[in-house]
PDB file of N, CA and C in Angstrom:
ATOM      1  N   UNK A   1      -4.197  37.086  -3.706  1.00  0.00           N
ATOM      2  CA  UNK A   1      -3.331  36.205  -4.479  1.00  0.00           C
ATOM      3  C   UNK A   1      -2.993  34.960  -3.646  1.00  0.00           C
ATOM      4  N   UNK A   2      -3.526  33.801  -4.244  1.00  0.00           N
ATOM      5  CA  UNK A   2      -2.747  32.406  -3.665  1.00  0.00           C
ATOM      6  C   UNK A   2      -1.128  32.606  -3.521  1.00  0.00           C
ATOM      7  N   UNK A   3      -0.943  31.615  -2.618  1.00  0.00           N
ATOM      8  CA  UNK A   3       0.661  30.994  -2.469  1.00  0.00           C
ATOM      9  C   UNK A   3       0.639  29.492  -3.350  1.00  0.00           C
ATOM     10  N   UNK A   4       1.272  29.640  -4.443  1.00  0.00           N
ATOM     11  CA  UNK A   4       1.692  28.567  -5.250  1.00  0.00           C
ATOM     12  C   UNK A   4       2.380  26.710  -4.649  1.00  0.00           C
ATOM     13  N   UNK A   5       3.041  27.779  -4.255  1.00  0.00           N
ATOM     14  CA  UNK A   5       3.933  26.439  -3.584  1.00  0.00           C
ATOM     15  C   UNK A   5       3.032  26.032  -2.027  1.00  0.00           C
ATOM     16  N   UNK A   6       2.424  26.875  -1.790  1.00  0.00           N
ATOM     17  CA  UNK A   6       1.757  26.013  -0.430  1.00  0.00           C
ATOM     18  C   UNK A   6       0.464  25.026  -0.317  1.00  0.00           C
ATOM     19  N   UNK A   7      -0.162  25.949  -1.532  1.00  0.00           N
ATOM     20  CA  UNK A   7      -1.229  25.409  -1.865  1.00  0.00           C
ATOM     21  C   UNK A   7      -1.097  24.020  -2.304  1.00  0.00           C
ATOM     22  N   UNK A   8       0.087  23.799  -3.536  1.00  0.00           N
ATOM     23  CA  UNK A   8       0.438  22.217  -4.166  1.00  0.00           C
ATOM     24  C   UNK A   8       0.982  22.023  -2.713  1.00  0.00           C
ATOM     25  N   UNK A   9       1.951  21.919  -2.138  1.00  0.00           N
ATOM     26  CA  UNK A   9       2.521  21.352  -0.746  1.00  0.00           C
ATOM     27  C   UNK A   9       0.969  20.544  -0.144  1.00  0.00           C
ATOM     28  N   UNK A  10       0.538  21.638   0.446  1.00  0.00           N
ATOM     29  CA  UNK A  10      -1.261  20.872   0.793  1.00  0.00           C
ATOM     30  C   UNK A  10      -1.899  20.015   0.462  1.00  0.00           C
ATOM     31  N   UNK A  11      -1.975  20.127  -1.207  1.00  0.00           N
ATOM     32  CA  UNK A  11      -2.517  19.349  -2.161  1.00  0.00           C
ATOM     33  C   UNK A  11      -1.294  17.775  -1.406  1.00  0.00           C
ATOM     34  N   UNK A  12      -1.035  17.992  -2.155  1.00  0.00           N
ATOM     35  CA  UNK A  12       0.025  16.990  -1.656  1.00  0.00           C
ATOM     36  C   UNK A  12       0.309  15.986  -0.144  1.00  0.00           C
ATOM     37  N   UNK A  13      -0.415  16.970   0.582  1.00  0.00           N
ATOM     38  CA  UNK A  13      -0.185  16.674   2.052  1.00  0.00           C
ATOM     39  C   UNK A  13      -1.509  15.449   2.370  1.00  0.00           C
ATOM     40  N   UNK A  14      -2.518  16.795   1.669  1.00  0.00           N
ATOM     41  CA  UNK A  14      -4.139  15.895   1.152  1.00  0.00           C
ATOM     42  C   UNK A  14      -3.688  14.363   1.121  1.00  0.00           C
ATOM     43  N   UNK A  15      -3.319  14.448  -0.393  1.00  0.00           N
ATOM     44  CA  UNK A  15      -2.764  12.839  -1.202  1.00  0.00           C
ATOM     45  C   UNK A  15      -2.151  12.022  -0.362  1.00  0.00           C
ATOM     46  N   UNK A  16      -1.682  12.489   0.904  1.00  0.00           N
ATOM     47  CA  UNK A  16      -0.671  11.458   1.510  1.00  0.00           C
ATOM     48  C   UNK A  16      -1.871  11.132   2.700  1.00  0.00           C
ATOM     49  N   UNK A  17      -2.140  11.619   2.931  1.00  0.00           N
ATOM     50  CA  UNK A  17      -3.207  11.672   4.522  1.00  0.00           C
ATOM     51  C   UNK A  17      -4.130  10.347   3.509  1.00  0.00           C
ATOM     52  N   UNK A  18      -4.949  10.391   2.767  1.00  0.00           N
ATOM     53  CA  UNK A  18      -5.706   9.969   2.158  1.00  0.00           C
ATOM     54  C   UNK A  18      -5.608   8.756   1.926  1.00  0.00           C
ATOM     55  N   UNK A  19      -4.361   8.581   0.992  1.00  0.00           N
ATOM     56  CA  UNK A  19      -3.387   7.140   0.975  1.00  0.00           C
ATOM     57  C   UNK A  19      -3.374   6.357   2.408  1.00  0.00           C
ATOM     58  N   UNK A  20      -2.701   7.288   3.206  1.00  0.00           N
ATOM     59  CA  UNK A  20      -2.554   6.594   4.646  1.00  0.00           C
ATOM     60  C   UNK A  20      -3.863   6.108   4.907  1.00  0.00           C
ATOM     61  N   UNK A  21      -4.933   6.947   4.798  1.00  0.00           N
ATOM     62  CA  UNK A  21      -5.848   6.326   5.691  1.00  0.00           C
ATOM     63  C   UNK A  21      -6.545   5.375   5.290  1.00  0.00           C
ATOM     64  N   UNK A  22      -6.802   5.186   3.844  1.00  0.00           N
ATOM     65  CA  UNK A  22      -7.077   4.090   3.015  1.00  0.00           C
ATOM     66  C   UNK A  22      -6.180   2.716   3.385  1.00  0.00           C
ATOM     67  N   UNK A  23      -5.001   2.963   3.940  1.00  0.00           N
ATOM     68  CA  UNK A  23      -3.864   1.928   3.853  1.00  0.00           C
ATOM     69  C   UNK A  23      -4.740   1.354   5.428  1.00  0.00           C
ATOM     70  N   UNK A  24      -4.744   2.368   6.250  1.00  0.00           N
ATOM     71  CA  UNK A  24      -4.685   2.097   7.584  1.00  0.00           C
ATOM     72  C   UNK A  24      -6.146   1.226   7.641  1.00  0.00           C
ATOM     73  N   UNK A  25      -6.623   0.566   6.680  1.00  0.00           N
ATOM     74  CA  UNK A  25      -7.815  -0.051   6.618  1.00  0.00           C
ATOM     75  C   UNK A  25      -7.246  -1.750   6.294  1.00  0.00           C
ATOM     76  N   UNK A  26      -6.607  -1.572   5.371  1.00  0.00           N
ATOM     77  CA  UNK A  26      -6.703  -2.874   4.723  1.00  0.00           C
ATOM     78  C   UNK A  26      -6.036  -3.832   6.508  1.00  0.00           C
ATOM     79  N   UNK A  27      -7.046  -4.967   6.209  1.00  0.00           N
ATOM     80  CA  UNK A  27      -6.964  -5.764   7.432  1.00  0.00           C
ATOM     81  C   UNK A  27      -5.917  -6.535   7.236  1.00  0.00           C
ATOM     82  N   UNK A  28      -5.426  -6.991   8.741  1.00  0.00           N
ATOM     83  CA  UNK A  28      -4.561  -8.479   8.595  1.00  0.00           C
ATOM     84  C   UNK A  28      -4.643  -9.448   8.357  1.00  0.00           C
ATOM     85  N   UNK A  29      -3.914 -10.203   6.878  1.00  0.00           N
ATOM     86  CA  UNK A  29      -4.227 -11.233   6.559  1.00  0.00           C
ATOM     87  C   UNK A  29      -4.996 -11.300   5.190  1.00  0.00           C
ATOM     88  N   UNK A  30      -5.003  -9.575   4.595  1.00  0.00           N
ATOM     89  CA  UNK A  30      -5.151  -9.173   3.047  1.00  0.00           C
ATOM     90  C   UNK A  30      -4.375  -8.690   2.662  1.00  0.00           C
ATOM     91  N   UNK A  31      -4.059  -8.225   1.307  1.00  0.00           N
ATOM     92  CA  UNK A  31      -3.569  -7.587   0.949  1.00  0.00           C
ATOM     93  C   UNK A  31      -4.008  -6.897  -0.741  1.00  0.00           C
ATOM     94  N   UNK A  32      -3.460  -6.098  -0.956  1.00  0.00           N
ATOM     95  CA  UNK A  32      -3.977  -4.810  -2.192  1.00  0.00           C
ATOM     96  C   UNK A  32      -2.330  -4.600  -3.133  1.00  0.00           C
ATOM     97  N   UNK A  33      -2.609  -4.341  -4.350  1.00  0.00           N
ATOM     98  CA  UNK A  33      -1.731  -3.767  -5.067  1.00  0.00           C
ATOM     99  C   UNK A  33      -1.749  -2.698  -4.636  1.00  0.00           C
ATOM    100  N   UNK A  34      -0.579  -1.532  -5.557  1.00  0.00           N
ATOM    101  CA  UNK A  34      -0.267  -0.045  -5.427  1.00  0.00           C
ATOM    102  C   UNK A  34      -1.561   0.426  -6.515  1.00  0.00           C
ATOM    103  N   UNK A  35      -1.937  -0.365  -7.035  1.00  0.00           N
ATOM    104  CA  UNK A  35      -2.898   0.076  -8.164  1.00  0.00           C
ATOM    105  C   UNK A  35      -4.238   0.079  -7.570  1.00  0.00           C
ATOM    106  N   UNK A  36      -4.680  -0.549  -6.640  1.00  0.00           N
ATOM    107  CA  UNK A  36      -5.621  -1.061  -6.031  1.00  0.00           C
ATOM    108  C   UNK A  36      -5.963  -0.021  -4.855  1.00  0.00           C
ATOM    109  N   UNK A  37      -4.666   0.199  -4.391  1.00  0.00           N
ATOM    110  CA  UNK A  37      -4.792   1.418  -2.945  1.00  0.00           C
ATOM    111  C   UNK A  37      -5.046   2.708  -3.960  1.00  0.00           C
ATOM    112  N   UNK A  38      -3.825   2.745  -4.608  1.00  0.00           N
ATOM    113  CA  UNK A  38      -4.721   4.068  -5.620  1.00  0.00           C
ATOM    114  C   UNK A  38      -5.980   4.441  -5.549  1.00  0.00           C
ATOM    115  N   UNK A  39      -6.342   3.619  -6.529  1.00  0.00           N
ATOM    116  CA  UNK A  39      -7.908   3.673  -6.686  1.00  0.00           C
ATOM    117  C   UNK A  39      -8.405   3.364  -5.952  1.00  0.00           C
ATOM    118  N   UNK A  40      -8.771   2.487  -4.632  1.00  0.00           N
ATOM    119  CA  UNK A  40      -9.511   3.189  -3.214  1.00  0.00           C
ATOM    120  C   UNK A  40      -9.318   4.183  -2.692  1.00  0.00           C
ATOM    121  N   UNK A  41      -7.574   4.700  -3.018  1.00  0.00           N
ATOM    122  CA  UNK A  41      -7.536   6.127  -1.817  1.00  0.00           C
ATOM    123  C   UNK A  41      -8.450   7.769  -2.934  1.00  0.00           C
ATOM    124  N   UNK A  42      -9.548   6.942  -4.120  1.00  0.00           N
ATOM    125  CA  UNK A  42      -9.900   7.982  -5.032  1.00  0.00           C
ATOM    126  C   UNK A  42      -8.487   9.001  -5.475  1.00  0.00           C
ATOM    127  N   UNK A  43      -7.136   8.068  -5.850  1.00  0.00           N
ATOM    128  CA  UNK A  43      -5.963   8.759  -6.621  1.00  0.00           C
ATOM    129  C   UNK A  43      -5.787   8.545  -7.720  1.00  0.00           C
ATOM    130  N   UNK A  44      -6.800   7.656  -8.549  1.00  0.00           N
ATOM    131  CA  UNK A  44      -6.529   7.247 -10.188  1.00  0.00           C
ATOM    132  C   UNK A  44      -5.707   6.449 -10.215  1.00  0.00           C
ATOM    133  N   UNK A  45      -4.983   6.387 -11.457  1.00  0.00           N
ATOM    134  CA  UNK A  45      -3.905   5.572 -11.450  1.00  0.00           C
ATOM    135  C   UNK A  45      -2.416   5.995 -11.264  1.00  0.00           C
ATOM    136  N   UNK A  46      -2.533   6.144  -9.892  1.00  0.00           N
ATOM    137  CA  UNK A  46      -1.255   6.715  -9.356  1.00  0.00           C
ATOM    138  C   UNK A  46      -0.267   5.667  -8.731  1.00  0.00           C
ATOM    139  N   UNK A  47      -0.175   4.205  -8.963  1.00  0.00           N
ATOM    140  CA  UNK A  47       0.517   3.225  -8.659  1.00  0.00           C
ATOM    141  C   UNK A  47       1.875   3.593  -8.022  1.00  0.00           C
ATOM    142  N   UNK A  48       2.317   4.150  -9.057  1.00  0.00           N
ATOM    143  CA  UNK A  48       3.880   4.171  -8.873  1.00  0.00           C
ATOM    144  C   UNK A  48       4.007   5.149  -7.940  1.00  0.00           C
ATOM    145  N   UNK A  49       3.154   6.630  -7.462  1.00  0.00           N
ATOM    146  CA  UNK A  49       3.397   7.441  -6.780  1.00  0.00           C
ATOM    147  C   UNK A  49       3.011   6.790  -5.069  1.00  0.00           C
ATOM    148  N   UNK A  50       2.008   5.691  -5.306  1.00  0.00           N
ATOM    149  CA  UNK A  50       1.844   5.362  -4.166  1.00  0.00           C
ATOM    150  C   UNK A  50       3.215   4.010  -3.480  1.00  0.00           C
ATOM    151  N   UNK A  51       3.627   3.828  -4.302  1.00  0.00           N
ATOM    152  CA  UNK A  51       4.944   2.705  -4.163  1.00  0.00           C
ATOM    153  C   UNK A  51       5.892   3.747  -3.925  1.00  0.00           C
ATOM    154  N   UNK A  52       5.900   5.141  -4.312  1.00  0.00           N
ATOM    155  CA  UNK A  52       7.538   5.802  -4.094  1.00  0.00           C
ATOM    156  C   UNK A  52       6.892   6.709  -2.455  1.00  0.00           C
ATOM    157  N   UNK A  53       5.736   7.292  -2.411  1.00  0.00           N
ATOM    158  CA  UNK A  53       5.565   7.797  -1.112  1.00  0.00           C
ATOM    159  C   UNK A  53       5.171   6.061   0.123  1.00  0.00           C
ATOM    160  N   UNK A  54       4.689   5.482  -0.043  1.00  0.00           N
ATOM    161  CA  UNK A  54       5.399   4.465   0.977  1.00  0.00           C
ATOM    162  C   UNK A  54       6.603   3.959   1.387  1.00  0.00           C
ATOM    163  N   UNK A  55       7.256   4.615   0.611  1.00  0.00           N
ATOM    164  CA  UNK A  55       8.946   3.644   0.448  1.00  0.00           C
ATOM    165  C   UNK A  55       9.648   4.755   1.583  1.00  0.00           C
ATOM    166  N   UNK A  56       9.032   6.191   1.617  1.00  0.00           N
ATOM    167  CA  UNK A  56       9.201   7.274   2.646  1.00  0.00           C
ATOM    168  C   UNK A  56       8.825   6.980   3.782  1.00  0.00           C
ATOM    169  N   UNK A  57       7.849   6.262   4.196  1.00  0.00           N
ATOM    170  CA  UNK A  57       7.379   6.097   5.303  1.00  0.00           C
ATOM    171  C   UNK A  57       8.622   5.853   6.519  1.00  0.00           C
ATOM    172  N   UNK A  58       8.248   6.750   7.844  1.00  0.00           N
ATOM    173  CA  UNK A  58       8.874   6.325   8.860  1.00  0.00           C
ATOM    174  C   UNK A  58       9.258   4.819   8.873  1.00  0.00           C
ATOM    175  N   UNK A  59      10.682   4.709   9.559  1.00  0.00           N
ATOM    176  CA  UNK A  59      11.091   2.849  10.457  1.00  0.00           C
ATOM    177  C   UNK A  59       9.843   2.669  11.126  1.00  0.00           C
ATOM    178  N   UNK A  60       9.195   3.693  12.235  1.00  0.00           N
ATOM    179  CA  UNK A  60       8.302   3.276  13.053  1.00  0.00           C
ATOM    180  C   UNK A  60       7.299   3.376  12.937  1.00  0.00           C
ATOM    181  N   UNK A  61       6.699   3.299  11.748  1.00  0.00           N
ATOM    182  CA  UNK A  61       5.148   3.674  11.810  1.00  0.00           C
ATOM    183  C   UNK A  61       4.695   2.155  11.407  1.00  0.00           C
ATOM    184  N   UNK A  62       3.243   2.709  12.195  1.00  0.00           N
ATOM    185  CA  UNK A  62       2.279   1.336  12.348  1.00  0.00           C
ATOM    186  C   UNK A  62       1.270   1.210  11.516  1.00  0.00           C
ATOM    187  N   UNK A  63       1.307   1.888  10.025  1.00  0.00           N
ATOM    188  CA  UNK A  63       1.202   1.342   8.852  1.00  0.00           C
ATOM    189  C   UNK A  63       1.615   0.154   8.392  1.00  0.00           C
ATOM    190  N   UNK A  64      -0.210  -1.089   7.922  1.00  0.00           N
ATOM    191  CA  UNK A  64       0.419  -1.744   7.478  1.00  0.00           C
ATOM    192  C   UNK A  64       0.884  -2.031   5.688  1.00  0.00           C
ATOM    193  N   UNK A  65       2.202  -1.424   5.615  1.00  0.00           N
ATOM    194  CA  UNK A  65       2.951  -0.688   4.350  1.00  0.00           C
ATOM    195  C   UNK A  65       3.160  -2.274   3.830  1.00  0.00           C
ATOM    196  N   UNK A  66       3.536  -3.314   4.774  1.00  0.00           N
ATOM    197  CA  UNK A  66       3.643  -4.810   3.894  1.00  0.00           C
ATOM    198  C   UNK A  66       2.378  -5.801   3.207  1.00  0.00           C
ATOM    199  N   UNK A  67       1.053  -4.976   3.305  1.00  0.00           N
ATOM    200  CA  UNK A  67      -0.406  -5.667   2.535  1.00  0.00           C
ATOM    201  C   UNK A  67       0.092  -4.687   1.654  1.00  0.00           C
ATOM    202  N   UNK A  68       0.824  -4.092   0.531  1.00  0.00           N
ATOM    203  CA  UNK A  68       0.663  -3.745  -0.451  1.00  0.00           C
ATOM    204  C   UNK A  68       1.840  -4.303  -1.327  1.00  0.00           C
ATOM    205  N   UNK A  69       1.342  -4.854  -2.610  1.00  0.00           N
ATOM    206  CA  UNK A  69       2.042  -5.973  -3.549  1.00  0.00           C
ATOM    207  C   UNK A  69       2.320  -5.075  -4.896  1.00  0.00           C
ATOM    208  N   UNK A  70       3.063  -5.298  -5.483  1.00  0.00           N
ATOM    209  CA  UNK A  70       2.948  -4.880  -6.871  1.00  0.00           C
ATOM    210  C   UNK A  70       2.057  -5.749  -7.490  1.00  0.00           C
ATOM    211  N   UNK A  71       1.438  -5.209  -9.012  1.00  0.00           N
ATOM    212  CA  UNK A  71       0.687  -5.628  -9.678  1.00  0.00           C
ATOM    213  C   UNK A  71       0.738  -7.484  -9.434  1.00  0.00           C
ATOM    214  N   UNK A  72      -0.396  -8.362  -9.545  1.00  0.00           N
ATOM    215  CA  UNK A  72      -0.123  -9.885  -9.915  1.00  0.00           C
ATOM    216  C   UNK A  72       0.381 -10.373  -8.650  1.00  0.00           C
ATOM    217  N   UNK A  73       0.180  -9.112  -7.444  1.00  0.00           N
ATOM    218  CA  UNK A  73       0.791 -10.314  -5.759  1.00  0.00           C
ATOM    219  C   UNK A  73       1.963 -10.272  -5.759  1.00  0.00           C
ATOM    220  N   UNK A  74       2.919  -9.593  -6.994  1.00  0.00           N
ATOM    221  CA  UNK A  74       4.391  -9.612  -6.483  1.00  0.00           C
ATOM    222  C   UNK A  74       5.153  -8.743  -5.792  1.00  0.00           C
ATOM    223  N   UNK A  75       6.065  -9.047  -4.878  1.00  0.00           N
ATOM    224  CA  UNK A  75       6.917  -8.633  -3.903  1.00  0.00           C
ATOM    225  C   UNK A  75       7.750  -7.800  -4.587  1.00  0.00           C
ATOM    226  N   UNK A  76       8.099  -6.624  -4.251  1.00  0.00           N
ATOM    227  CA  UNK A  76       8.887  -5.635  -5.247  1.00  0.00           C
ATOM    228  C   UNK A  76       9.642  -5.678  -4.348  1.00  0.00           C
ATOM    229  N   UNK A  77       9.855  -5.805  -3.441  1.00  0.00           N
ATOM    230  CA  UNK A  77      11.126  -5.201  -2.236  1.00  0.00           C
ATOM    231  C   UNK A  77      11.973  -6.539  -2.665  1.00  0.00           C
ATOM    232  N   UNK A  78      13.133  -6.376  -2.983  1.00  0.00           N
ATOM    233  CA  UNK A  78      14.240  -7.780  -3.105  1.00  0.00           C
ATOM    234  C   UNK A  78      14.659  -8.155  -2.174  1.00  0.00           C
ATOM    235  N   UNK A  79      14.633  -9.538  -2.541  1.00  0.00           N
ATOM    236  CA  UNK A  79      14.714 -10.799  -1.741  1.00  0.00           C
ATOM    237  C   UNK A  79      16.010 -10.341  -0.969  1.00  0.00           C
ATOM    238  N   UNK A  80      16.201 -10.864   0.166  1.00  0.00           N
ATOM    239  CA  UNK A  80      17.490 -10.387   0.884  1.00  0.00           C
ATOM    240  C   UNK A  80      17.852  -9.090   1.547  1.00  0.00           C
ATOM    241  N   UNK A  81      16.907  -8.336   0.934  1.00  0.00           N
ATOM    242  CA  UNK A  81      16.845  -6.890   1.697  1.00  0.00           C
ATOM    243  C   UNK A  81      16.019  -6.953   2.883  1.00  0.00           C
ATOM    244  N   UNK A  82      16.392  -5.800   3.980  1.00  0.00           N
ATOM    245  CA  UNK A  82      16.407  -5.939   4.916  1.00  0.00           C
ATOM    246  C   UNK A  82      14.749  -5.744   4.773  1.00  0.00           C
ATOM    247  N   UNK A  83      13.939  -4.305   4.190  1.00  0.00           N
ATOM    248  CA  UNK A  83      12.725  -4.190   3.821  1.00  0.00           C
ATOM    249  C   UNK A  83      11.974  -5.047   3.557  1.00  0.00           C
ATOM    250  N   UNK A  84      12.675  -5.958   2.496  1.00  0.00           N
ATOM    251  CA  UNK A  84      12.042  -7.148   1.925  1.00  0.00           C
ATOM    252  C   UNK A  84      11.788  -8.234   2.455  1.00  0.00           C
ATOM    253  N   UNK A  85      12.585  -8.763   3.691  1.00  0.00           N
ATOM    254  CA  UNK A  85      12.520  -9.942   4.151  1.00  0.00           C
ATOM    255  C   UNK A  85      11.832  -9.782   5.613  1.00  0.00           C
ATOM    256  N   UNK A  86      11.515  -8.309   6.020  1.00  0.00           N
ATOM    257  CA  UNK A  86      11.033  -8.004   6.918  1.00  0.00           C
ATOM    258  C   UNK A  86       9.168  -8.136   6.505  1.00  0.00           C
ATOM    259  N   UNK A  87       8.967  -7.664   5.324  1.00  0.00           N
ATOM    260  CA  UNK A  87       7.994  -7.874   4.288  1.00  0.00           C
ATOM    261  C   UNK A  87       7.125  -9.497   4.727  1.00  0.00           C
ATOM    262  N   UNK A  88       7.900  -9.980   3.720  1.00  0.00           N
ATOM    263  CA  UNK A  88       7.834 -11.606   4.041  1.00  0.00           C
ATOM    264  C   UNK A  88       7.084 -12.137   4.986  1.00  0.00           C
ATOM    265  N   UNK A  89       8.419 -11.689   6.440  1.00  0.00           N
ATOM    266  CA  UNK A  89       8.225 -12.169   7.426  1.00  0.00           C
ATOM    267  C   UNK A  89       6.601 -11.838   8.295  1.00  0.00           C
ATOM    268  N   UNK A  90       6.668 -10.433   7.754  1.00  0.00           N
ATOM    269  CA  UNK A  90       4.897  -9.589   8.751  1.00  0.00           C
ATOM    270  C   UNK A  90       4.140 -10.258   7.643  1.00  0.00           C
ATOM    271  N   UNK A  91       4.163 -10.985   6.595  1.00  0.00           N
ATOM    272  CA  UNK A  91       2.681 -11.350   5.440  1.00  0.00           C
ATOM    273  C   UNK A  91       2.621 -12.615   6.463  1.00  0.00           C
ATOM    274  N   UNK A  92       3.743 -13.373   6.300  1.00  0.00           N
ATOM    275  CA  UNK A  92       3.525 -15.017   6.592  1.00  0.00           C
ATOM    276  C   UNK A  92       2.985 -14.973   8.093  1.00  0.00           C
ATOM    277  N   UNK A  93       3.327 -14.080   9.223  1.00  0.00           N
ATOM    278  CA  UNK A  93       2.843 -14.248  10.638  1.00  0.00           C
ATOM    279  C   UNK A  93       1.330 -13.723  10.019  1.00  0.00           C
ATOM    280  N   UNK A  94       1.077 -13.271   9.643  1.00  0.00           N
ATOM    281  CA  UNK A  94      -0.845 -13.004   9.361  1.00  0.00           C
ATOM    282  C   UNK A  94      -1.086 -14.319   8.720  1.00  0.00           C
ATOM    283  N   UNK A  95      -0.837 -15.341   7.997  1.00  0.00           N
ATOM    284  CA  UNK A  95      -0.956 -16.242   7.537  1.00  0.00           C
ATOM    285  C   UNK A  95      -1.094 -16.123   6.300  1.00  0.00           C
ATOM    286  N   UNK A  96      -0.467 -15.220   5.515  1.00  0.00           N
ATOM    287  CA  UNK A  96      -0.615 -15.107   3.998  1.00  0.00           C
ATOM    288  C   UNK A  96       0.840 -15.584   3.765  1.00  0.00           C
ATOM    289  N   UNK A  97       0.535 -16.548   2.887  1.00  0.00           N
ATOM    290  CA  UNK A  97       1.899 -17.328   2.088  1.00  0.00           C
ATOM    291  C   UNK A  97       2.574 -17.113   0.914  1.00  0.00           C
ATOM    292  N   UNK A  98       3.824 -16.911   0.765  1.00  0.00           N
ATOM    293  CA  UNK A  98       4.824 -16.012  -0.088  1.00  0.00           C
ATOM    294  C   UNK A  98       5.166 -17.113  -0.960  1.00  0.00           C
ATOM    295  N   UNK A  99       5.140 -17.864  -2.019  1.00  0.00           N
ATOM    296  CA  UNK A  99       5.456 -18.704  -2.915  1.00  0.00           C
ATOM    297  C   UNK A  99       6.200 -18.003  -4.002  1.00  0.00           C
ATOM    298  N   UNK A 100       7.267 -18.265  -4.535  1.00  0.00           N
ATOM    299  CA  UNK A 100       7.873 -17.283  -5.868  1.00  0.00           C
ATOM    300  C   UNK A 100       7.346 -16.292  -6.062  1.00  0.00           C
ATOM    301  N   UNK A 101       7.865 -15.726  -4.274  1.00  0.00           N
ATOM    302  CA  UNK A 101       8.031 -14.375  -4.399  1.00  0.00           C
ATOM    303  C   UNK A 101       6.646 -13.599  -4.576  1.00  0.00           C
ATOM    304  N   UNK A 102       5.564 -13.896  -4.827  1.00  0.00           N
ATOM    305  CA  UNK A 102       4.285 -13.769  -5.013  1.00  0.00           C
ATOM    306  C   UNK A 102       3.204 -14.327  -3.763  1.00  0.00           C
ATOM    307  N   UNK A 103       2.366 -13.630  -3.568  1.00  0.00           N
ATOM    308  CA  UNK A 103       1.128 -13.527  -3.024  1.00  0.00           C
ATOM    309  C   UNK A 103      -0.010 -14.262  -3.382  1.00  0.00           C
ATOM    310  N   UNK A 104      -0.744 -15.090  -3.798  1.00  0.00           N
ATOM    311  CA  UNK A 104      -1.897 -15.404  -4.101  1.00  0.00           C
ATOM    312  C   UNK A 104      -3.357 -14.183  -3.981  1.00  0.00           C
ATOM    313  N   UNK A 105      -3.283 -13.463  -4.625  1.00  0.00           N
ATOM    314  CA  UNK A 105      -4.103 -12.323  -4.809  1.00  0.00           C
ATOM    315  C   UNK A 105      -5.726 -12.720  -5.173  1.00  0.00           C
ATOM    316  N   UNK A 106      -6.258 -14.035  -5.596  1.00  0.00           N
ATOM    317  CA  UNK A 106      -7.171 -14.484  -5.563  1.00  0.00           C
ATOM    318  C   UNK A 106      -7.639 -14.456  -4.034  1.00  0.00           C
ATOM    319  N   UNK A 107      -6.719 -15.150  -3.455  1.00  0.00           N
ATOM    320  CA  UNK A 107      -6.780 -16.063  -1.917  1.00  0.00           C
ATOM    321  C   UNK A 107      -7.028 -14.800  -0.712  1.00  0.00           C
ATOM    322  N   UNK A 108      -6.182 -14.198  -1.141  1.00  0.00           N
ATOM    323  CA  UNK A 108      -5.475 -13.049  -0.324  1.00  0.00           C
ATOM    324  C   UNK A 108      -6.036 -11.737  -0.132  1.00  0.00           C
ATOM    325  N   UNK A 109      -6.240 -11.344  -1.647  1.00  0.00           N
ATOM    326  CA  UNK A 109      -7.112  -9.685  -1.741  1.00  0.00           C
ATOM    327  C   UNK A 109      -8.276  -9.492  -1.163  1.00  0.00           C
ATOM    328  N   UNK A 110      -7.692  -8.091  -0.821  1.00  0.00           N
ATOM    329  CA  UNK A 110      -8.326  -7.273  -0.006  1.00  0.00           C
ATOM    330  C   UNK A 110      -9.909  -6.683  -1.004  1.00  0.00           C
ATOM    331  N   UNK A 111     -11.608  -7.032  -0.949  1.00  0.00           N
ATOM    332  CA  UNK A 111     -11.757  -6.477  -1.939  1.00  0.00           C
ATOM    333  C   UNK A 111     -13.202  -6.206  -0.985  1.00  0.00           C
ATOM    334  N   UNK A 112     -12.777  -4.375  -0.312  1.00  0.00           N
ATOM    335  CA  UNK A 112     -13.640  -3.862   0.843  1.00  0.00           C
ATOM    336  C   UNK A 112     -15.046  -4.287  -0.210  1.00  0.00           C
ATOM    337  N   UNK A 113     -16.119  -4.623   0.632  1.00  0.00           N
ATOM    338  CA  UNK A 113     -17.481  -4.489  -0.068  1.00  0.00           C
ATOM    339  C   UNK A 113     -17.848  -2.583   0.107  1.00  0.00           C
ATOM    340  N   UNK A 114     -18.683  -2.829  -1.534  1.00  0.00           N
ATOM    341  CA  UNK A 114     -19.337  -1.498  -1.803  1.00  0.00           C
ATOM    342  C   UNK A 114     -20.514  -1.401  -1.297  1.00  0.00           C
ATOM    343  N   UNK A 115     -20.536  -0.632  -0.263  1.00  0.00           N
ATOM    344  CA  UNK A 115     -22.284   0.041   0.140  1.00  0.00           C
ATOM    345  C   UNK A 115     -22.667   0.777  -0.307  1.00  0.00           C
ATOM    346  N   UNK A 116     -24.055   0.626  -1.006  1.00  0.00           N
ATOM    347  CA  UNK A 116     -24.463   1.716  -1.700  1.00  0.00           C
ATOM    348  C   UNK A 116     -26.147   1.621  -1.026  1.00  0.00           C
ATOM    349  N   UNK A 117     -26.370   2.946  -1.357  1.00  0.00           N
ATOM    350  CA  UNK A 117     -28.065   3.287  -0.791  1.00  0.00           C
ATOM    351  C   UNK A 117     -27.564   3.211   0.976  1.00  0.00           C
TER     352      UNK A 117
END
């Protein structure tokens, strides 16, 4: 007989490792939606789950958690918050520029090339 709860726990543990390591790719000086890491980290359309397990992330980890935008390049963390302006501050030192609050996602996105064969 399986263990219920350990097995989903795992599952789960999977989903986060996965996310991370997908994250731990995108370079400095791009950036990706939550919709976008999704679907590279092969999670579907798990947007919102990947915006609420980053928001967990350690103070100190060296994830970069600020290349990820909400849908359209926008900044979800509010203006004035400590998260948010810390945000800002790590896009603009890579040289990506914050205009109303938005990203230029043309300019900006992250869009790994597909190897195939």
């Amino acid at each position: 007989m399986t263990d219920a709860p350990a097995d989903t726990e795992n599952a789960a543990q999977i989903r986060r490792t996965t996310l991370y390591l997908t994250l731990a790719q995108v370079p400095a000086g791009k950036v990706v939606t939550y919709g976008q890491l999704a679907e590279m980290a092969g999670l579907g359309r798990a947007a919102r789950w990947v915006g609420r397990t980053l928001s967990q992330l350690p103070n100190d980890t060296k994830l970069p958690w600020h290349r990820v935008l909400a849908a359209g390049g926008r900044i979800s963390l509010p203006a004035g918050s400590a998260s948010g302006d810390e945000q800002r501050a790590r896009l603009r030192m890579e040289g990506i520029s914050v205009l109303n609050n938005r990203v230029d996602i043309q300019r900006h996105g992250w869009r790994p090339v597909e190897h195939s064969g």
